[in-house]
C-alpha atoms as a PDB file:
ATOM      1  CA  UNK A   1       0.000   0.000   0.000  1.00  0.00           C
ATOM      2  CA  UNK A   2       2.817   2.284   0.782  1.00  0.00           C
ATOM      3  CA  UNK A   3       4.557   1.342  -1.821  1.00  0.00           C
ATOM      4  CA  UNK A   4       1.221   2.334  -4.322  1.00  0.00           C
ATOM      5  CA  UNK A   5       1.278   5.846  -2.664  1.00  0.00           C
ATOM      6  CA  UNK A   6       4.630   6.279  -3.030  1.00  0.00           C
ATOM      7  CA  UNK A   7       3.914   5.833  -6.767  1.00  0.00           C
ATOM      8  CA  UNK A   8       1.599   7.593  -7.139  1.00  0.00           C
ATOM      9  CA  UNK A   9       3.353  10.981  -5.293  1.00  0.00           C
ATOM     10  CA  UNK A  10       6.275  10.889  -7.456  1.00  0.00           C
ATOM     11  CA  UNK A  11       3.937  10.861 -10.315  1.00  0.00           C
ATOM     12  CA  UNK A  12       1.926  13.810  -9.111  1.00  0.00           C
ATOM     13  CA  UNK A  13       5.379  15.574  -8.238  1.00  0.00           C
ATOM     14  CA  UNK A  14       6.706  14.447 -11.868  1.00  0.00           C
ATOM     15  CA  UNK A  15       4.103  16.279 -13.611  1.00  0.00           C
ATOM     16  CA  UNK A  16       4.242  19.979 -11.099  1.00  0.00           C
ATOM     17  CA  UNK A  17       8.154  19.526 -12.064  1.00  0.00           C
ATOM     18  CA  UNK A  18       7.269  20.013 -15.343  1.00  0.00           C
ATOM     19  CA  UNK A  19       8.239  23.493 -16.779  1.00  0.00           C
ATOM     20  CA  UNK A  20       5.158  24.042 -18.710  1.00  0.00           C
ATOM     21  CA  UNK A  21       3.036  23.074 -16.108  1.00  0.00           C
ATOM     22  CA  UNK A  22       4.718  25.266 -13.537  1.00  0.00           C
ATOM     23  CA  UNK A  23       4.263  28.477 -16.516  1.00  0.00           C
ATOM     24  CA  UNK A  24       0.885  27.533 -17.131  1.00  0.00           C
ATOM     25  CA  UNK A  25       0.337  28.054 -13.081  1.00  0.00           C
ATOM     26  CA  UNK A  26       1.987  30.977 -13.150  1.00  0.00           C
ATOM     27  CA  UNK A  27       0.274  32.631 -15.715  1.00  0.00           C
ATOM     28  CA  UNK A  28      -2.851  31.473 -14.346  1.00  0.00           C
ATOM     29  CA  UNK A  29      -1.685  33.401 -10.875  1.00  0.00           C
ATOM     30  CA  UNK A  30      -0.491  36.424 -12.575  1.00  0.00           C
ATOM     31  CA  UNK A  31      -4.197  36.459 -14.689  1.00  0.00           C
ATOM     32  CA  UNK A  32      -6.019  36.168 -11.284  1.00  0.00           C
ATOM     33  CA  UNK A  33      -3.950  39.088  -9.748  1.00  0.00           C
ATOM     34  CA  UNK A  34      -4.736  41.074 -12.656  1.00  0.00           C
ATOM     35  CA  UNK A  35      -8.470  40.867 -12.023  1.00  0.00           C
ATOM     36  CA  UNK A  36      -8.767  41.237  -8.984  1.00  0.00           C
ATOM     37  CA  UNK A  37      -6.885  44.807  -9.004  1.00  0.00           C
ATOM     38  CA  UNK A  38      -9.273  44.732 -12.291  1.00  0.00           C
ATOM     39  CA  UNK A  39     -12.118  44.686  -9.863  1.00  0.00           C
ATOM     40  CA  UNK A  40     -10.913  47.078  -6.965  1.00  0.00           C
ATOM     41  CA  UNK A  41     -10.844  49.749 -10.069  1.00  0.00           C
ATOM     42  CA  UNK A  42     -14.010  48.517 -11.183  1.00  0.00           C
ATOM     43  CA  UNK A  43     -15.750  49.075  -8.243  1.00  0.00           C
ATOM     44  CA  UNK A  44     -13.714  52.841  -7.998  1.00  0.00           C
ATOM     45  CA  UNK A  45     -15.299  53.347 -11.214  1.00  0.00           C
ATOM     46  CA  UNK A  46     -18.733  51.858 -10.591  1.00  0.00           C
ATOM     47  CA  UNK A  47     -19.268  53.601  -7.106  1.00  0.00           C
ATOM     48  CA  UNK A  48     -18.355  57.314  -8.736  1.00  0.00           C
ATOM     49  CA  UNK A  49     -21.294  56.751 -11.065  1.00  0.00           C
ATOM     50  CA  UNK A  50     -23.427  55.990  -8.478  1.00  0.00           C
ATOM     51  CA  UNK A  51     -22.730  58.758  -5.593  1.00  0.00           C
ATOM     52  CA  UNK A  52     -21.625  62.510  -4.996  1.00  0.00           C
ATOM     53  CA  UNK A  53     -20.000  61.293  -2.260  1.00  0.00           C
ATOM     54  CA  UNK A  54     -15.776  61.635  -2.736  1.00  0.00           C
ATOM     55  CA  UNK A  55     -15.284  59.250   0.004  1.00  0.00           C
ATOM     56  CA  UNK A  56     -17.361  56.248  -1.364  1.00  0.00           C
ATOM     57  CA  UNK A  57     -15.565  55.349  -4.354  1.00  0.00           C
ATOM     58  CA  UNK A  58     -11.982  54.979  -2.465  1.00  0.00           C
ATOM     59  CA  UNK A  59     -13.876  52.940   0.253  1.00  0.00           C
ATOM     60  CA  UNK A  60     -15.475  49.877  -2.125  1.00  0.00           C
ATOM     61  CA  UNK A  61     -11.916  49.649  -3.893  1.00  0.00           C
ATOM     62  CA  UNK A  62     -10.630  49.152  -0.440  1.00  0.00           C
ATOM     63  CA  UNK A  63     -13.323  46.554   0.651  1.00  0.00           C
ATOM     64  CA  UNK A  64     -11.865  44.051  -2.699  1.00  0.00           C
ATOM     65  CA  UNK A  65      -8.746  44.537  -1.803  1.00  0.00           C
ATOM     66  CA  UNK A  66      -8.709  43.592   1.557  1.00  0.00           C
ATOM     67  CA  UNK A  67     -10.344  40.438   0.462  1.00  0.00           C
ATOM     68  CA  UNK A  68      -7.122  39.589  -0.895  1.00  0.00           C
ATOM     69  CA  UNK A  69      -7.579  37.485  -4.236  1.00  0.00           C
ATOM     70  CA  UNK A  70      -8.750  34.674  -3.011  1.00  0.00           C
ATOM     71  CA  UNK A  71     -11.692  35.953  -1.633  1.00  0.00           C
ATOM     72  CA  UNK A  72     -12.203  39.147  -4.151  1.00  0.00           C
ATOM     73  CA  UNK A  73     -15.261  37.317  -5.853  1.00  0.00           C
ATOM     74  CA  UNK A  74     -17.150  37.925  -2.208  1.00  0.00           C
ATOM     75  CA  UNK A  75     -16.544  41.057  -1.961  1.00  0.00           C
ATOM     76  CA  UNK A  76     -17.660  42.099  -5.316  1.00  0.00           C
ATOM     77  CA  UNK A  77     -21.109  40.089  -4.514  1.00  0.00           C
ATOM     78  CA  UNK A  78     -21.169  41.942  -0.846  1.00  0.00           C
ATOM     79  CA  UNK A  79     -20.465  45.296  -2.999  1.00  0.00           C
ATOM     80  CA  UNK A  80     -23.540  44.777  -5.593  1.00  0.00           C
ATOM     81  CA  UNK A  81     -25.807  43.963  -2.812  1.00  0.00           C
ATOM     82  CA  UNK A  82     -25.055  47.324  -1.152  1.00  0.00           C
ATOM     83  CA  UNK A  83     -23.829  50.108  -3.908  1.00  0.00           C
ATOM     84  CA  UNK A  84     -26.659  52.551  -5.002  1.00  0.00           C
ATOM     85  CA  UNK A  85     -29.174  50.876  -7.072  1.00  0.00           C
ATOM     86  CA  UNK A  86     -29.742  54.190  -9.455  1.00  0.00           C
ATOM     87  CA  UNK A  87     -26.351  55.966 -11.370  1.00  0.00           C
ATOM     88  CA  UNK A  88     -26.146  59.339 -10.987  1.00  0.00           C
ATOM     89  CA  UNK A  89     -27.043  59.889 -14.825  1.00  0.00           C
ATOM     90  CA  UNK A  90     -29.996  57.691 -14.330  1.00  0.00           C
ATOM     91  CA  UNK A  91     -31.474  59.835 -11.467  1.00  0.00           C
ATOM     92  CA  UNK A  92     -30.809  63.313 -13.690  1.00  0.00           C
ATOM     93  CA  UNK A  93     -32.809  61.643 -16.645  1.00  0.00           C
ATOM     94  CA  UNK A  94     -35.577  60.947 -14.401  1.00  0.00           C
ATOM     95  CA  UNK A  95     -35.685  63.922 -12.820  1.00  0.00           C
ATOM     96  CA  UNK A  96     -35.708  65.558 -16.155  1.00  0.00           C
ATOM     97  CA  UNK A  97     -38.464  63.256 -17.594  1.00  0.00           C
ATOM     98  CA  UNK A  98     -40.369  64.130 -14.540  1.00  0.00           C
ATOM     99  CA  UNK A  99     -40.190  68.027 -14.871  1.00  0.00           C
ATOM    100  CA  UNK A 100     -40.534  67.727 -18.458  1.00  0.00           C
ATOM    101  CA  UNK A 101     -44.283  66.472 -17.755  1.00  0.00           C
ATOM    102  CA  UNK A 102     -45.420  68.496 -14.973  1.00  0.00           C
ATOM    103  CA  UNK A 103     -44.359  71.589 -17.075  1.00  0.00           C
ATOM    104  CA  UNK A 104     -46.415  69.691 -19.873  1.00  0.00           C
ATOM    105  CA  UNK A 105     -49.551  68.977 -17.336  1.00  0.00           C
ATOM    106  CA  UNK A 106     -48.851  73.186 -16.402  1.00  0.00           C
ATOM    107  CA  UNK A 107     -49.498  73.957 -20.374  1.00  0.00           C
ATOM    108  CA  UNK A 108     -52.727  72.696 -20.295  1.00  0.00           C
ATOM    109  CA  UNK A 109     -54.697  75.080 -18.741  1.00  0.00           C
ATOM    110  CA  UNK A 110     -57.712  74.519 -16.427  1.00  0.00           C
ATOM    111  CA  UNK A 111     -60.543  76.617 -15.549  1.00  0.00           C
ATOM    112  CA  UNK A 112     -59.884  78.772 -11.863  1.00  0.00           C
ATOM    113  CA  UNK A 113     -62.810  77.980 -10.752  1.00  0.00           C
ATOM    114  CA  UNK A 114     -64.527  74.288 -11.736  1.00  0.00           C
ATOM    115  CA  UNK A 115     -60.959  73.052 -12.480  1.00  0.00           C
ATOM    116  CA  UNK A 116     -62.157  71.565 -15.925  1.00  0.00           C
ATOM    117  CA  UNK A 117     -59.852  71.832 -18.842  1.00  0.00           C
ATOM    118  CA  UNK A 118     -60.493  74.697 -21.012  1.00  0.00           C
ATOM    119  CA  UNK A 119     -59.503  76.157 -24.310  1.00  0.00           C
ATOM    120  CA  UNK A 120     -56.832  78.960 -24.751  1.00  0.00           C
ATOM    121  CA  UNK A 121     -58.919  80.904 -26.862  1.00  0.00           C
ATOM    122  CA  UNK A 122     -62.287  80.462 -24.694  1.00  0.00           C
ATOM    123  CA  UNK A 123     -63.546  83.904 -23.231  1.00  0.00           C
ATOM    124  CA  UNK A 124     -65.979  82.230 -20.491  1.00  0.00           C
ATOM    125  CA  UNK A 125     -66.293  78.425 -18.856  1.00  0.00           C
ATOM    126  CA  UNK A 126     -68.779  76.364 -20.666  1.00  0.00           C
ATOM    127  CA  UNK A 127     -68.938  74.755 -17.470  1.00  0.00           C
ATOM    128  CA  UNK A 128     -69.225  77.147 -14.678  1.00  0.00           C
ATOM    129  CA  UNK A 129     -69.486  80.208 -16.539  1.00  0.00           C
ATOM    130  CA  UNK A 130     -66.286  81.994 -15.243  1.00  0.00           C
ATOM    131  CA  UNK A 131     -64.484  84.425 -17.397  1.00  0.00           C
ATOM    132  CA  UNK A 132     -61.054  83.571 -18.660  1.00  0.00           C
ATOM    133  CA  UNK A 133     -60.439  85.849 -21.081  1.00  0.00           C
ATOM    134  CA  UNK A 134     -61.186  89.342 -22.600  1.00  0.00           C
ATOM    135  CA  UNK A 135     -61.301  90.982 -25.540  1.00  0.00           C
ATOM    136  CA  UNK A 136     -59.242  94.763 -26.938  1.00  0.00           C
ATOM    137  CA  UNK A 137     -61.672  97.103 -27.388  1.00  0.00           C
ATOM    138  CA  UNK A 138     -58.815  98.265 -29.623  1.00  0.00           C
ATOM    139  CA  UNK A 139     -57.616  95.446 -31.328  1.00  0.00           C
ATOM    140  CA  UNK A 140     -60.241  92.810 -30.897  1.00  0.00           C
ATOM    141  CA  UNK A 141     -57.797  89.807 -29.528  1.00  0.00           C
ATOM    142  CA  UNK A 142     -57.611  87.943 -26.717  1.00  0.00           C
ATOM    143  CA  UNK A 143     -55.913  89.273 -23.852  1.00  0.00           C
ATOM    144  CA  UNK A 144     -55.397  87.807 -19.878  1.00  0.00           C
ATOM    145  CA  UNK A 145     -57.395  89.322 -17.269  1.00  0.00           C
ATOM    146  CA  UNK A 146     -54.455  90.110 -15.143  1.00  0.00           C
ATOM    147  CA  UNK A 147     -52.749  91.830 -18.368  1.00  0.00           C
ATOM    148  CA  UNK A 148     -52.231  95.446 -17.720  1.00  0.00           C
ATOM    149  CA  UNK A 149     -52.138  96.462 -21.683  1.00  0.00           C
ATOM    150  CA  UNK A 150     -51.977  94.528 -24.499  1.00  0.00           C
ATOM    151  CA  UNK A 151     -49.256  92.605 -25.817  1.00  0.00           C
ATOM    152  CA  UNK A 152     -50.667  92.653 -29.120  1.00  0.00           C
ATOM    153  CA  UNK A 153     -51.469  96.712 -29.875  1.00  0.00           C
ATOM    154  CA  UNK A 154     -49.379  98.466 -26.502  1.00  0.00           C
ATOM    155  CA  UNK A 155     -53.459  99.633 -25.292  1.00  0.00           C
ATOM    156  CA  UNK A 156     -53.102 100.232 -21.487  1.00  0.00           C
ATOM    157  CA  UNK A 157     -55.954  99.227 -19.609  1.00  0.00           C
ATOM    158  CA  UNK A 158     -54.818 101.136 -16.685  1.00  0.00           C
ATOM    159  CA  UNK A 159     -54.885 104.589 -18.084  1.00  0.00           C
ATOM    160  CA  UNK A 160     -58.142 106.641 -17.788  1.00  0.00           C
ATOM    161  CA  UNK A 161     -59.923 107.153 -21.272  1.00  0.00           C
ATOM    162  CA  UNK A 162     -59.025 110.513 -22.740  1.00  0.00           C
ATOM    163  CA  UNK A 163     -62.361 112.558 -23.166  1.00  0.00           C
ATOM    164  CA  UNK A 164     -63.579 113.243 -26.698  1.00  0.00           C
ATOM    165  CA  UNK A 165     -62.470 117.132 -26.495  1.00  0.00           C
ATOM    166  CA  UNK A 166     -59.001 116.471 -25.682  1.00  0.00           C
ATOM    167  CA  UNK A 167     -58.975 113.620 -28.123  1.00  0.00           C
ATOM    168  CA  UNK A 168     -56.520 114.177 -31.369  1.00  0.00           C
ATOM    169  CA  UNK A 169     -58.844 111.412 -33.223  1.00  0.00           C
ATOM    170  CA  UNK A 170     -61.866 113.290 -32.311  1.00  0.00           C
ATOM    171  CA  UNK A 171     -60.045 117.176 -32.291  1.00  0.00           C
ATOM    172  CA  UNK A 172     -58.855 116.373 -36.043  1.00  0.00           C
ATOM    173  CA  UNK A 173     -62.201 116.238 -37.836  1.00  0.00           C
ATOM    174  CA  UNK A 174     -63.479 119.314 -36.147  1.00  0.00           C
ATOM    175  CA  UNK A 175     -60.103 120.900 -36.962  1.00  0.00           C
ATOM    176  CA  UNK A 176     -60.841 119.445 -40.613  1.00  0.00           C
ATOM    177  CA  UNK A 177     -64.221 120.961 -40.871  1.00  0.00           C
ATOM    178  CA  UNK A 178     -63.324 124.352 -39.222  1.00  0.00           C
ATOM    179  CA  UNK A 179     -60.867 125.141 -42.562  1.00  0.00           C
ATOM    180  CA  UNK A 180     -62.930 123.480 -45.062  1.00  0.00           C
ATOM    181  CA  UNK A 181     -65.578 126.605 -44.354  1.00  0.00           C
ATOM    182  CA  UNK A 182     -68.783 124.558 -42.569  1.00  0.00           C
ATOM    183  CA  UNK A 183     -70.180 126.419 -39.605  1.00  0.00           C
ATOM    184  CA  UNK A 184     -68.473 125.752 -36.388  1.00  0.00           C
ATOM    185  CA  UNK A 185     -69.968 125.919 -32.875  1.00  0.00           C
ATOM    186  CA  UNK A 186     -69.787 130.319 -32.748  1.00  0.00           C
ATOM    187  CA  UNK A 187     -71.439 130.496 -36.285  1.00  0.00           C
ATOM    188  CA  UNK A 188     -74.729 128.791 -35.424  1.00  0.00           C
ATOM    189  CA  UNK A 189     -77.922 130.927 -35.471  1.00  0.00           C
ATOM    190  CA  UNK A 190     -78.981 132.488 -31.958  1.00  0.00           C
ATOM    191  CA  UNK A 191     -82.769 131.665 -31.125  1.00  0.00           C
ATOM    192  CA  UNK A 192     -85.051 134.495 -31.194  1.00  0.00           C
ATOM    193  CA  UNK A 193     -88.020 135.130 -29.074  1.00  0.00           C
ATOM    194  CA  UNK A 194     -91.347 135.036 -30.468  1.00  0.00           C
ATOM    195  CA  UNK A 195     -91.806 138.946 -31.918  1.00  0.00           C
ATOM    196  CA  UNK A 196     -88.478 139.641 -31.146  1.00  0.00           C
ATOM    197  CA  UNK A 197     -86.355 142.062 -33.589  1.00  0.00           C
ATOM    198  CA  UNK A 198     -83.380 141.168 -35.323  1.00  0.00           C
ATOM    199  CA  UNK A 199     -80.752 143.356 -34.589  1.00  0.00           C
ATOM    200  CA  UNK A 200     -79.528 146.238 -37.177  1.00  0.00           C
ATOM    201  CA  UNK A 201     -82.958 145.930 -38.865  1.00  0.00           C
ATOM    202  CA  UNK A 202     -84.752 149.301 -40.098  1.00  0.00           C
ATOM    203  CA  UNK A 203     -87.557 150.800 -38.209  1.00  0.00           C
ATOM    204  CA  UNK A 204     -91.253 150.654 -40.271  1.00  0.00           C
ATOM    205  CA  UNK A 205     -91.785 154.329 -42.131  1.00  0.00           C
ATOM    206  CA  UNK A 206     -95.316 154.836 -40.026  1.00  0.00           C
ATOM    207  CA  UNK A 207     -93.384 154.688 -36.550  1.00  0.00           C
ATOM    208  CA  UNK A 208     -90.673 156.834 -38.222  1.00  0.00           C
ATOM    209  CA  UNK A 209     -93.301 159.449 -39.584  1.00  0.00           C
ATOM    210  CA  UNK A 210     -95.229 159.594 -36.124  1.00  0.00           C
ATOM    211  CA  UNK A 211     -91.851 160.284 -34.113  1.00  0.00           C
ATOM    212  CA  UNK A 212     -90.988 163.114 -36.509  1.00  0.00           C
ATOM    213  CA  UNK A 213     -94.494 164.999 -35.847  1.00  0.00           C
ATOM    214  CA  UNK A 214     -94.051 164.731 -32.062  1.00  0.00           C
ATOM    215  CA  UNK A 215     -90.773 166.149 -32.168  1.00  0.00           C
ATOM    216  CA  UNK A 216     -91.869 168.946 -34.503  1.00  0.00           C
ATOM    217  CA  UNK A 217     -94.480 169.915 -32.278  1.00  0.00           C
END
């Protein structure tokens, strides 16, 4: 029996003796070593994707190489189970895509008052009958309610309306009319009383005859 193990042990040594064996074992040492530094810079990488955090990277390249590299395939399961499930770039995406629709749900606009969605161009709620909108009364478009002129002709709705007498589009015609020779205002008949006498008129020849006798006499 002893003499069958002997065999069999100088066999087995016979073969590690063997210098392609022994460079085979060595390359397959140096290929190991080589990933697991592979993985310590993996996980560097990995964890800097993942977290804003300068500190976290340096410790998961730390945790597979204290696992030495025998043990380095633990400690990249033990680091997967715990890094951040999300990548930085991932969470800025999402973030986006979720602004990008509640600006989108913002566009549509809603009714103030019954909440119900309503048309830009609507002046008053089918619905609850609230006003949305108004119109120029110098333009004719749409305008905001809160709007203090209009983006579409400059019309402030702030300003008092000018009367008609201080008015340039109302002065001009009157202007107009004044030099074309039609009566203004001052040239207009003055009413007479009933029997009254226009002035600069002559005097009838009987009352003219009668005063001349009295003053002869």
């Amino acid at each position: 029996m002893q003499a069958i193990l002997d065999t069999i042990g100088s066999a087995v040594g016979s073969v590690f003796d063997n210098p392609v064996i022994k460079l085979g074992f060595q390359i397959v040492a140096i290929y190991w070593v080589v990933l697991w530094l592979a993985a310590a810079y993996w996980a560097f990488r990995d964890m800097q994707l993942r977290t804003e955090n300068p500190v976290a990277p340096y410790f998961a390249a730390a945790l597979i190489i204290v696992f030495t590299p025998l043990l380095f395939p633990l400690a990249i399961f033990a680091y997967r189970i715990v890094r951040p499930q999300e990548r930085i770039g991932e969470i800025y995406e999402r973030n986006l895509a979720e602004e990008a629709m509640l600006a989108e749900i913002e566009t549509i606009r809603h009714c103030p008052s019954c909440d119900r969605r309503v048309h830009a161009d609507w002046i008053i709620c089918p619905t609850c009958r609230m006003r949305l909108n108004r119109v120029c009364p110098n333009c004719a478009k749409l305008v905001g309610l809160d709007w203090s002129l209009c983006a579409w002709c400059g019309r402030d709705f702030e300003r008092a309306d000018v009367s008609p007498s201080s008015s340039p589009t109302v002065a001009a015609p009157i202007r107009e009319a004044r030099s074309a020779g039609e009566p203004g205002p001052a040239a207009r008949p003055a009413v007479r009383a009933p029997g009254a006498r226009p002035a600069g008129s002559a005097r009838p020849a009987a009352a003219s005859r009668s005063i001349d006798s009295l003053t002869e006499s």
